[in-house]
PDB file of N, CA and C in Angstrom:
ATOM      1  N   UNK A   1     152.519 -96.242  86.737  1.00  0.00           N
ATOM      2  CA  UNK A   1     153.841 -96.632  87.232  1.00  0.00           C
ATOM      3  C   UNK A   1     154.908 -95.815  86.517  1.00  0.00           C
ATOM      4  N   UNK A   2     155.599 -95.486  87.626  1.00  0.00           N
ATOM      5  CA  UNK A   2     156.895 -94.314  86.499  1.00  0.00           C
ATOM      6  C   UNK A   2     158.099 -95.498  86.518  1.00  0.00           C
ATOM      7  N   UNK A   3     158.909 -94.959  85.349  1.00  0.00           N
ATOM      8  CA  UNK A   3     160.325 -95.541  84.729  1.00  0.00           C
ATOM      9  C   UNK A   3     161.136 -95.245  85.974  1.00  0.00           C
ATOM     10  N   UNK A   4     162.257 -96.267  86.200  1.00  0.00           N
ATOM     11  CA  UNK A   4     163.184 -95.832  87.024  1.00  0.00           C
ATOM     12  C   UNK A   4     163.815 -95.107  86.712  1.00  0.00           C
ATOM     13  N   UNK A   5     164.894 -93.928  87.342  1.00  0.00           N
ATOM     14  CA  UNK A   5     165.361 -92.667  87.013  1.00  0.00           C
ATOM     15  C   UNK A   5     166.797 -92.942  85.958  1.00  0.00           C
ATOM     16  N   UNK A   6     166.846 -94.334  85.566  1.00  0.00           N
ATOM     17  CA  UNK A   6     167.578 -94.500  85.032  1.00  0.00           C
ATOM     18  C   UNK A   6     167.341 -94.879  83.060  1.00  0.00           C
ATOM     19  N   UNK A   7     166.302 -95.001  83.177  1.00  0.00           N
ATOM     20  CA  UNK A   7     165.546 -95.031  81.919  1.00  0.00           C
ATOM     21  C   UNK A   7     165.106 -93.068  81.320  1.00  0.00           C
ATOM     22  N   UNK A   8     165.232 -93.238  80.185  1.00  0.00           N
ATOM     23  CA  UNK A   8     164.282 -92.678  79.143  1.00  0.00           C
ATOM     24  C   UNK A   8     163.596 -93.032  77.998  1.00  0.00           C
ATOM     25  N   UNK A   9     162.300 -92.188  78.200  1.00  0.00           N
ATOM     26  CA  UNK A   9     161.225 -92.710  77.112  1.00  0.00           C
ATOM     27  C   UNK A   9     161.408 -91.737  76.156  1.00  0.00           C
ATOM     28  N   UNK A  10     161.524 -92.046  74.937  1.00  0.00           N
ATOM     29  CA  UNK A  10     161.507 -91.074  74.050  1.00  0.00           C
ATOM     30  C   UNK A  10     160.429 -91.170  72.588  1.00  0.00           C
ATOM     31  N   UNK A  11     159.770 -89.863  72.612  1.00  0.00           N
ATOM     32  CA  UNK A  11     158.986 -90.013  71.777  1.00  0.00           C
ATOM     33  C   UNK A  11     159.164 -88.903  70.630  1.00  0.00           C
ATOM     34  N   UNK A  12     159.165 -89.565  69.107  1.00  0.00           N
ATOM     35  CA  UNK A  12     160.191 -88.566  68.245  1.00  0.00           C
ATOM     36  C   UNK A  12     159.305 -88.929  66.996  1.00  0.00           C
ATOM     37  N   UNK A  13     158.879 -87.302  65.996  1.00  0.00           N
ATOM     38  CA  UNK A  13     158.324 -87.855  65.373  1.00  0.00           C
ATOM     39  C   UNK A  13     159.539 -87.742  63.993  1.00  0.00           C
ATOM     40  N   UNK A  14     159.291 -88.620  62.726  1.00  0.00           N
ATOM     41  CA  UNK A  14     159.923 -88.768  62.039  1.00  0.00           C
ATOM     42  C   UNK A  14     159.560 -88.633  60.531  1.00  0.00           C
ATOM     43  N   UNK A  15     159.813 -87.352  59.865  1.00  0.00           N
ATOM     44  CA  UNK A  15     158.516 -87.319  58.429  1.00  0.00           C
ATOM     45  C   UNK A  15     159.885 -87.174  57.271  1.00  0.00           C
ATOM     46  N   UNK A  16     159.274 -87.713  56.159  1.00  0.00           N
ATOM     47  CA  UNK A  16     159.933 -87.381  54.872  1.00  0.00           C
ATOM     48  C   UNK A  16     161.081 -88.317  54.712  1.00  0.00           C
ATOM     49  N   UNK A  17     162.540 -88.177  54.307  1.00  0.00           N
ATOM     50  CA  UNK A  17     163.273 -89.045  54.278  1.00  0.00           C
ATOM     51  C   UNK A  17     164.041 -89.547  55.609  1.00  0.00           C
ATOM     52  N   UNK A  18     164.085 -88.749  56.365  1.00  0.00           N
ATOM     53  CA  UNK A  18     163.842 -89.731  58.003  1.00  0.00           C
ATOM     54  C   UNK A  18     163.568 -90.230  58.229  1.00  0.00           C
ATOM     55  N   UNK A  19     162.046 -90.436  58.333  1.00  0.00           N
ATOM     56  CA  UNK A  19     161.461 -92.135  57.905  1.00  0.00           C
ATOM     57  C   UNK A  19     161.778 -92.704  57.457  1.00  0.00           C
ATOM     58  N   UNK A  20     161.685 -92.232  56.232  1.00  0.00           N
ATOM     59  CA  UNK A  20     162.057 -93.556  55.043  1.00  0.00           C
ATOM     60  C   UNK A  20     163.555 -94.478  55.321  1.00  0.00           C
ATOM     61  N   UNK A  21     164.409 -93.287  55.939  1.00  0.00           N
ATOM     62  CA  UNK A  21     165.770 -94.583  56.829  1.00  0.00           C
ATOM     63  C   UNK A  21     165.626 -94.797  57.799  1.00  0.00           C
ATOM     64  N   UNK A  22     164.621 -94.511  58.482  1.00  0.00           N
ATOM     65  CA  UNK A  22     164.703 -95.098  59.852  1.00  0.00           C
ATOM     66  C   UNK A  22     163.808 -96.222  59.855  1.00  0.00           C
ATOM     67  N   UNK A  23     162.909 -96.805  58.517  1.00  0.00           N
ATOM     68  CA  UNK A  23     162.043 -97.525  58.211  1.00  0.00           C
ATOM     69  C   UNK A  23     162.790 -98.872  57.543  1.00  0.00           C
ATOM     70  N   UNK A  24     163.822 -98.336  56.469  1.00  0.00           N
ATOM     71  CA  UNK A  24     164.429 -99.391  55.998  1.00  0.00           C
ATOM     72  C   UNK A  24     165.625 -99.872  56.870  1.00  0.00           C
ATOM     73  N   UNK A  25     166.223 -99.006  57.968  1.00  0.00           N
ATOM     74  CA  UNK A  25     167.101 -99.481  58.722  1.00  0.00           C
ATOM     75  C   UNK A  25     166.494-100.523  59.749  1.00  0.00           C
ATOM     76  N   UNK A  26     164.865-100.301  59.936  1.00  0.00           N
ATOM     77  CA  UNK A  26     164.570-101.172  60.676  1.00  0.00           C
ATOM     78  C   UNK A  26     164.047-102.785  60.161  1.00  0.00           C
ATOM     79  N   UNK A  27     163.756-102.209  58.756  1.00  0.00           N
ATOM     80  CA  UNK A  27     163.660-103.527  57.761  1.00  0.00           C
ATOM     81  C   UNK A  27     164.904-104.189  58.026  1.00  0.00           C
ATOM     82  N   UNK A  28     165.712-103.628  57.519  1.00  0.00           N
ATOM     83  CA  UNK A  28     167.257-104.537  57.807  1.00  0.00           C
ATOM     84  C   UNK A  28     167.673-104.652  59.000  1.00  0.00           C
ATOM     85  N   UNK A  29     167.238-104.582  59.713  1.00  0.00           N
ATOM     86  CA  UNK A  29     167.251-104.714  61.402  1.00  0.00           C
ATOM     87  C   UNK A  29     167.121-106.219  61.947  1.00  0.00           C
ATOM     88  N   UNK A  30     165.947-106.158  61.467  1.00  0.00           N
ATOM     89  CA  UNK A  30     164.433-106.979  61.962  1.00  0.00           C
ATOM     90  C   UNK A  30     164.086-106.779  63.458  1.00  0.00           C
ATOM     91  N   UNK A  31     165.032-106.233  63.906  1.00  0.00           N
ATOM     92  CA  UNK A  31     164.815-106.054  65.560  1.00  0.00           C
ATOM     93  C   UNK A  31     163.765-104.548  65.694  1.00  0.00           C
ATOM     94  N   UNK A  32     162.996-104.520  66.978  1.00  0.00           N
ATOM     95  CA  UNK A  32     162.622-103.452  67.365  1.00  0.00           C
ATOM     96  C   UNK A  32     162.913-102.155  67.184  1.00  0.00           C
ATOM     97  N   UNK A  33     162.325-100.834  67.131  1.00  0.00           N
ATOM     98  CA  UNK A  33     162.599 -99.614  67.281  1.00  0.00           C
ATOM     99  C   UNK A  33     163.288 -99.149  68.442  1.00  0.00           C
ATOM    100  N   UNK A  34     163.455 -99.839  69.882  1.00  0.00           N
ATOM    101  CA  UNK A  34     164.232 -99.425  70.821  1.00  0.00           C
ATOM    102  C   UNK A  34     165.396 -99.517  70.352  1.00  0.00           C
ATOM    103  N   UNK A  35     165.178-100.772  69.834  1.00  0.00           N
ATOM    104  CA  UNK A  35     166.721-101.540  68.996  1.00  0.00           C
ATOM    105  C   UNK A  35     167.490-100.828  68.715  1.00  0.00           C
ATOM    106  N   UNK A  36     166.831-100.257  67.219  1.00  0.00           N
ATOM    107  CA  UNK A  36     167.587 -99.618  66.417  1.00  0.00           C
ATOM    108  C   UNK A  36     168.070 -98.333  67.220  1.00  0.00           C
ATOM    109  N   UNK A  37     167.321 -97.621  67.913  1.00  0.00           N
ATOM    110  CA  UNK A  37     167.639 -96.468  68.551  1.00  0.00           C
ATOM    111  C   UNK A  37     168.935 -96.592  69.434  1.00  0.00           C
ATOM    112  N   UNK A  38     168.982 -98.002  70.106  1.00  0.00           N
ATOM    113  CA  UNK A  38     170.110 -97.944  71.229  1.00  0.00           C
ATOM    114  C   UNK A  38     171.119 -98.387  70.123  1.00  0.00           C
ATOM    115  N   UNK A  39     170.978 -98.714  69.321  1.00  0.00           N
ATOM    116  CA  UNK A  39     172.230 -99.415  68.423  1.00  0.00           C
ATOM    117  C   UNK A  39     172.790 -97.987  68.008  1.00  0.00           C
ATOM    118  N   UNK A  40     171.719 -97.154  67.533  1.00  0.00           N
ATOM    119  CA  UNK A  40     172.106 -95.838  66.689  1.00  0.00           C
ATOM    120  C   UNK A  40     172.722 -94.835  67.533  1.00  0.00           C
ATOM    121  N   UNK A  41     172.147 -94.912  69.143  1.00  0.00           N
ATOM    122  CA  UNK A  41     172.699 -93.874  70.391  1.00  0.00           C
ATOM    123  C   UNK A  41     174.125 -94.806  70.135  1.00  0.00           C
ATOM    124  N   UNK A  42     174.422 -95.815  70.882  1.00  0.00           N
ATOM    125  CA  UNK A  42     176.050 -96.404  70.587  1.00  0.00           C
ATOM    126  C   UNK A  42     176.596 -95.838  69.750  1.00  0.00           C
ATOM    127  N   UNK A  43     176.660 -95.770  68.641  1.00  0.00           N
ATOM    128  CA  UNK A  43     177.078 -96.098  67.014  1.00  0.00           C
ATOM    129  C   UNK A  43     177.747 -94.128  67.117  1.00  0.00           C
ATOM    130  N   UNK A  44     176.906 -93.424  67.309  1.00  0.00           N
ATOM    131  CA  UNK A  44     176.519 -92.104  67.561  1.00  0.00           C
ATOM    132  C   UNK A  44     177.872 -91.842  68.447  1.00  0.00           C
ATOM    133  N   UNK A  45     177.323 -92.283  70.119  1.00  0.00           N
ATOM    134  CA  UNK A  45     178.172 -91.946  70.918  1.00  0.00           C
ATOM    135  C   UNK A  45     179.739 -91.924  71.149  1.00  0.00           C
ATOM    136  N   UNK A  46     180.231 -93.748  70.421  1.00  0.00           N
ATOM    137  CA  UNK A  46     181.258 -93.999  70.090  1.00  0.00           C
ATOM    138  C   UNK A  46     182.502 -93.431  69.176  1.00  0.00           C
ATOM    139  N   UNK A  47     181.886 -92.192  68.175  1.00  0.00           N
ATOM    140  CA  UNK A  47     182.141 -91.504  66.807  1.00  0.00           C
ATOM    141  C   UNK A  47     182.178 -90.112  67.465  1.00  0.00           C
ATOM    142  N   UNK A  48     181.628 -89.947  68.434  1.00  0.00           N
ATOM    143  CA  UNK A  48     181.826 -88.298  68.685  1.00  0.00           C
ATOM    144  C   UNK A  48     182.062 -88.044  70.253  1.00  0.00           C
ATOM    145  N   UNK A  49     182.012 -89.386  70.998  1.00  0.00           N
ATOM    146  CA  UNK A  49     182.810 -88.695  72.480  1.00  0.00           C
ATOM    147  C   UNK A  49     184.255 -89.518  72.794  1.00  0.00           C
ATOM    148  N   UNK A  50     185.097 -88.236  72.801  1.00  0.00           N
ATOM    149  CA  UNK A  50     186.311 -89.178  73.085  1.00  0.00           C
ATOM    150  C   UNK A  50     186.461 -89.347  74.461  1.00  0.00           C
ATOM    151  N   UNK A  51     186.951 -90.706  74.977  1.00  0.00           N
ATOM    152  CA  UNK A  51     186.834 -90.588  76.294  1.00  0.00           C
ATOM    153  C   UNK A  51     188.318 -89.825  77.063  1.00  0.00           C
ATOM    154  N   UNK A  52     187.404 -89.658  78.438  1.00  0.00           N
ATOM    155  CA  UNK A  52     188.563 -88.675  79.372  1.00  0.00           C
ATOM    156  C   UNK A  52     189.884 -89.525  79.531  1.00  0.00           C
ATOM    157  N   UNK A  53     191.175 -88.790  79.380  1.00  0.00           N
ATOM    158  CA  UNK A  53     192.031 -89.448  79.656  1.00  0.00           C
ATOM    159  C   UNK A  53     192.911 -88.306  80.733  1.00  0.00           C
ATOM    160  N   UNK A  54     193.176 -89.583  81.666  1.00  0.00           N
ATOM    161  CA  UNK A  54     193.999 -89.225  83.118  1.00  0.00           C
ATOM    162  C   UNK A  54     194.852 -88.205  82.311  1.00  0.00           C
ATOM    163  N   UNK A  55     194.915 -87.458  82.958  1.00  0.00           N
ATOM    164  CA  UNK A  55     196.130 -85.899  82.822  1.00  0.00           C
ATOM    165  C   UNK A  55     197.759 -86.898  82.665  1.00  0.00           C
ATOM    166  N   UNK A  56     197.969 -87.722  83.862  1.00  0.00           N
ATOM    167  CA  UNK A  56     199.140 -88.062  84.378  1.00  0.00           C
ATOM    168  C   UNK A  56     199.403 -89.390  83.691  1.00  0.00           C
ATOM    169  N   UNK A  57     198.496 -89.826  82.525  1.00  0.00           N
ATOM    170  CA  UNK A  57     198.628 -91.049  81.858  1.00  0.00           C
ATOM    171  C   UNK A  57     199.045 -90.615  80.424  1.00  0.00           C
ATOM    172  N   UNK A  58     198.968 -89.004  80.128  1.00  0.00           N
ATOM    173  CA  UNK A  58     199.246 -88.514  78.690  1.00  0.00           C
ATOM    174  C   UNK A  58     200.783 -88.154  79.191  1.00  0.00           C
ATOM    175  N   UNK A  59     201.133 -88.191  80.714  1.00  0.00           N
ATOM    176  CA  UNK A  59     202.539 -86.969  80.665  1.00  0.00           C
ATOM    177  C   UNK A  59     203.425 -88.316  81.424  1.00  0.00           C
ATOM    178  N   UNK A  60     202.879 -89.555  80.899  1.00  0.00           N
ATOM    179  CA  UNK A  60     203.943 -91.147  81.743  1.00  0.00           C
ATOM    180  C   UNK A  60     205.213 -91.414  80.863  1.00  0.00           C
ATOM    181  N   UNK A  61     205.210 -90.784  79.552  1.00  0.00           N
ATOM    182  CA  UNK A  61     206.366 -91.798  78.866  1.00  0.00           C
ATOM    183  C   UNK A  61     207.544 -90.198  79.218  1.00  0.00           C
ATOM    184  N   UNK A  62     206.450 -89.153  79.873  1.00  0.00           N
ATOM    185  CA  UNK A  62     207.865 -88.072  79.701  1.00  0.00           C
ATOM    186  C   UNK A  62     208.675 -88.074  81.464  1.00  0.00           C
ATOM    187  N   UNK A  63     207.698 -88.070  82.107  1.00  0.00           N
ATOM    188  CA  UNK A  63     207.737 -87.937  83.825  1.00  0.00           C
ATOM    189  C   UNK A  63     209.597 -88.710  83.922  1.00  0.00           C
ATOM    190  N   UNK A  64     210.129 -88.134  84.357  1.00  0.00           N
ATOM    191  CA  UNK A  64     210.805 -89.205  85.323  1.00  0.00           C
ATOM    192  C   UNK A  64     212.086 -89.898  83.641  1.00  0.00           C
ATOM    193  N   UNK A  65     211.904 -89.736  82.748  1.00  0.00           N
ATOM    194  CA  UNK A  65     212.222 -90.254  81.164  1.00  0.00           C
ATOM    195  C   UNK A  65     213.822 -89.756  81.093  1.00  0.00           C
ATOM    196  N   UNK A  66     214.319 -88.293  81.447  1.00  0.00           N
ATOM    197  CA  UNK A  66     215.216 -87.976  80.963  1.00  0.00           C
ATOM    198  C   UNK A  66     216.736 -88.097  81.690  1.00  0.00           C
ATOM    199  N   UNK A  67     217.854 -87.600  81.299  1.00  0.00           N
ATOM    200  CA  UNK A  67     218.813 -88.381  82.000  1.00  0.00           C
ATOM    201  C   UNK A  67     219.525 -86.529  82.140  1.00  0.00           C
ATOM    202  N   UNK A  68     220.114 -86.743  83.333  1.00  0.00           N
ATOM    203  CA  UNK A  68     221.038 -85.234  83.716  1.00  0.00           C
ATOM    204  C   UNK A  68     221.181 -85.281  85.232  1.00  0.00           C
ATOM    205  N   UNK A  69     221.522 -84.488  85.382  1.00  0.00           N
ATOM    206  CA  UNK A  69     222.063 -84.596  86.761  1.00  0.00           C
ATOM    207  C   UNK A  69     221.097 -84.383  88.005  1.00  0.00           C
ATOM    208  N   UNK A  70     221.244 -84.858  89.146  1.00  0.00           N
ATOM    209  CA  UNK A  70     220.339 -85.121  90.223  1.00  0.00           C
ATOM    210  C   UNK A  70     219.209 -84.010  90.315  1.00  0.00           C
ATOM    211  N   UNK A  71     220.746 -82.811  90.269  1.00  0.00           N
ATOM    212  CA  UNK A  71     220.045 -81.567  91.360  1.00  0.00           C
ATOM    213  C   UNK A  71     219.904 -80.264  90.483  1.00  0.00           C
ATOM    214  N   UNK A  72     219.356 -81.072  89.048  1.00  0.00           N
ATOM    215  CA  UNK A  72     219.243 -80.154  88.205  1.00  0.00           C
ATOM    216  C   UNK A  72     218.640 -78.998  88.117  1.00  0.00           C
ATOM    217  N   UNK A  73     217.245 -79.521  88.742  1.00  0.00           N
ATOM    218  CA  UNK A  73     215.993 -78.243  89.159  1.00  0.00           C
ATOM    219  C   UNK A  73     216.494 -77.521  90.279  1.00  0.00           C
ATOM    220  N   UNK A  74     217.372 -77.765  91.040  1.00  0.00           N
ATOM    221  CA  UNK A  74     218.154 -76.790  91.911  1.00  0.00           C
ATOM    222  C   UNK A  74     219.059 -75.415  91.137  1.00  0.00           C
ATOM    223  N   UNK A  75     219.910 -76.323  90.675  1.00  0.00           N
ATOM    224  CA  UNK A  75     221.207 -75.872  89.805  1.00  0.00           C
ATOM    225  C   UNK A  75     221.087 -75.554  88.388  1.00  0.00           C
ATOM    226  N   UNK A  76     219.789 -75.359  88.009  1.00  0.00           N
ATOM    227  CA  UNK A  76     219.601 -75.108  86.134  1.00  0.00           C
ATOM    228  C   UNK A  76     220.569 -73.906  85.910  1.00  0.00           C
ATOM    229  N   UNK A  77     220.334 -73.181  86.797  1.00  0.00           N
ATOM    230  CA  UNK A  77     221.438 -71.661  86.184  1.00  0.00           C
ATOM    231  C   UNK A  77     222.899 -72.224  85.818  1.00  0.00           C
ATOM    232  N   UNK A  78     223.077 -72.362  86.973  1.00  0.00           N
ATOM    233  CA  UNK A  78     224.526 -73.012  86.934  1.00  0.00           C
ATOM    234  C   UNK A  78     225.318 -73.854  85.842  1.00  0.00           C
ATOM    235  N   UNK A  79     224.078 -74.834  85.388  1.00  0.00           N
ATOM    236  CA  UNK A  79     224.388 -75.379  84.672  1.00  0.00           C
ATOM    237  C   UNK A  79     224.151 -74.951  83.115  1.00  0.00           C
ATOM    238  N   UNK A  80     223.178 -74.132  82.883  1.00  0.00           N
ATOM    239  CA  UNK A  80     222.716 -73.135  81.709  1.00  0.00           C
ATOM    240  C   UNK A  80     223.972 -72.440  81.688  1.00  0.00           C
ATOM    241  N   UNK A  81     224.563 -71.614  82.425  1.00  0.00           N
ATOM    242  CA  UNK A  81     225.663 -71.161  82.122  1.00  0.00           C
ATOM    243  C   UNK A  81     227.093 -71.159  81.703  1.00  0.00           C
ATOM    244  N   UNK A  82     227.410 -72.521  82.407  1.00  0.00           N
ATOM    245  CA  UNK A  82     228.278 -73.511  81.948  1.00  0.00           C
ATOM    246  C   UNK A  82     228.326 -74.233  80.618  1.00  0.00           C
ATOM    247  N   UNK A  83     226.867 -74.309  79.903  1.00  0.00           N
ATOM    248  CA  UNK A  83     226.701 -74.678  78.403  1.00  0.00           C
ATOM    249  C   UNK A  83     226.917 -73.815  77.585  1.00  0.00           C
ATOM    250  N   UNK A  84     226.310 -72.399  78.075  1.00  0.00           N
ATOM    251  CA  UNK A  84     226.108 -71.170  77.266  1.00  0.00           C
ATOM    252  C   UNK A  84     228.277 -71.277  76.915  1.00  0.00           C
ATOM    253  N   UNK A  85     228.950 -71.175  77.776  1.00  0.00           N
ATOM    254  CA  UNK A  85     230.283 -70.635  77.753  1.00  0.00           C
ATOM    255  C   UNK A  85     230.958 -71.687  77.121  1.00  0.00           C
ATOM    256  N   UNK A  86     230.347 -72.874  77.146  1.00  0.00           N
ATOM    257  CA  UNK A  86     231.449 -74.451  76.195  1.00  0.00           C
ATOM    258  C   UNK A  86     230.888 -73.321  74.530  1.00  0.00           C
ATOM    259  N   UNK A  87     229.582 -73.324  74.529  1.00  0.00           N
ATOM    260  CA  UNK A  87     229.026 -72.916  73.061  1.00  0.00           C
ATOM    261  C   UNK A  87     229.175 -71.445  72.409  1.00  0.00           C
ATOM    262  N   UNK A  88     229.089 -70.065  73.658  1.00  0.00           N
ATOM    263  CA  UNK A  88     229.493 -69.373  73.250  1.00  0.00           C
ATOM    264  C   UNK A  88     231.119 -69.831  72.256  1.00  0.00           C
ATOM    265  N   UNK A  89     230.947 -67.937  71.321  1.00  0.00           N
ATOM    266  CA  UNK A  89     232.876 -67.953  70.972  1.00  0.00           C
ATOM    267  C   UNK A  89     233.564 -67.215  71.626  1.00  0.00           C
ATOM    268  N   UNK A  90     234.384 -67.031  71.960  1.00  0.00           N
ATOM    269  CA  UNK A  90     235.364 -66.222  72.805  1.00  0.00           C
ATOM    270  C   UNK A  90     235.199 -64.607  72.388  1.00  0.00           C
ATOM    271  N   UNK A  91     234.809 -63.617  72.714  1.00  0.00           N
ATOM    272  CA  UNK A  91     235.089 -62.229  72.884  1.00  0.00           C
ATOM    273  C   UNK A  91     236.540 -62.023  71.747  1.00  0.00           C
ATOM    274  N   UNK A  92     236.560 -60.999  71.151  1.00  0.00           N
ATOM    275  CA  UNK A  92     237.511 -60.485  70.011  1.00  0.00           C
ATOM    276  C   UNK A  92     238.775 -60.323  71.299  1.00  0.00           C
ATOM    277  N   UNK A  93     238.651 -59.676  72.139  1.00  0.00           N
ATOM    278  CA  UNK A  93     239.135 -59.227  72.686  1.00  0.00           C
ATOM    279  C   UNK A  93     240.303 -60.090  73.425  1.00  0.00           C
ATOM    280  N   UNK A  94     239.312 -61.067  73.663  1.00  0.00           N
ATOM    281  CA  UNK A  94     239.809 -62.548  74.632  1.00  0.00           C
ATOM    282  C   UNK A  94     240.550 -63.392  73.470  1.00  0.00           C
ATOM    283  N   UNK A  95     240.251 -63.257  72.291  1.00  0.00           N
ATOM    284  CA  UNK A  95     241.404 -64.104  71.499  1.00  0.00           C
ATOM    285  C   UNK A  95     242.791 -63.912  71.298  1.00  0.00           C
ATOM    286  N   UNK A  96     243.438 -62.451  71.719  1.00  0.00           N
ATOM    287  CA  UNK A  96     244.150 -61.404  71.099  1.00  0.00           C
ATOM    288  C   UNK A  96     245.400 -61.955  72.454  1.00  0.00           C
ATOM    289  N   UNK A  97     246.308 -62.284  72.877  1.00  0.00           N
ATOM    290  CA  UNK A  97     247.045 -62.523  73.998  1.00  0.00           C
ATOM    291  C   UNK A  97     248.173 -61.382  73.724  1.00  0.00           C
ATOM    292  N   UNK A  98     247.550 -60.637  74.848  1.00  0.00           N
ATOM    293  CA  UNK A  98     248.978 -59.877  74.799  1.00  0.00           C
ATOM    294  C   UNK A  98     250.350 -59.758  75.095  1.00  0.00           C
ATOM    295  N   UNK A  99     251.348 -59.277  74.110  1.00  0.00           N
ATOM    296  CA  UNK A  99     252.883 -59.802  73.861  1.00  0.00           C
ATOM    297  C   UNK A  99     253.761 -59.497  74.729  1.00  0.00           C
TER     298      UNK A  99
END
């Protein structure tokens, strides 16, 4: 009889101090060797896969967040330019009023 395709059998051998913790982990266990194995796959899995996160759930607190004017993505020049000239300083030239 075969395993359903959702199972694996695994057969692993274990020498030297590998054993020896995979022997006393099962002492302190008291549960089975599947046991310990699915406890140890968890334990394992939980520590080294981070799970996937939605693209559009990392970019929610920015989307839609900021405050400016409607038709900004229309008008950025317009309005880039209009900042540039409050912040620019006036030209040497342009300070000088002639008499």
């Amino acid at each position: 009889m075969t395993a359903p395709s959702s199972d694996v059998r695994i057969n692993a051998r274990l020498s030297g101090p590998d054993a020896a913790r995979f022997r006393e982990l099962l002492d302190r266990s008291g549960g089975s060797a599947s046991d310990l194995l699915r406890d140890a796959l968890r334990e394992y899995h939980a520590t080294h896969v981070q799970p996937r996160r939605d693209p559009l759930d990392l970019l929610a607190g920015y989307i839609g967040a900021g405050d400016g004017p409607e038709d900004l993505s229309a008008g950025y020049k317009t309005y880039l330019a209009d900042a540039l000239e409050e912040k620019l300083p006036l030209r040497v030239q342009d300070r000088h009023d002639p008499d």
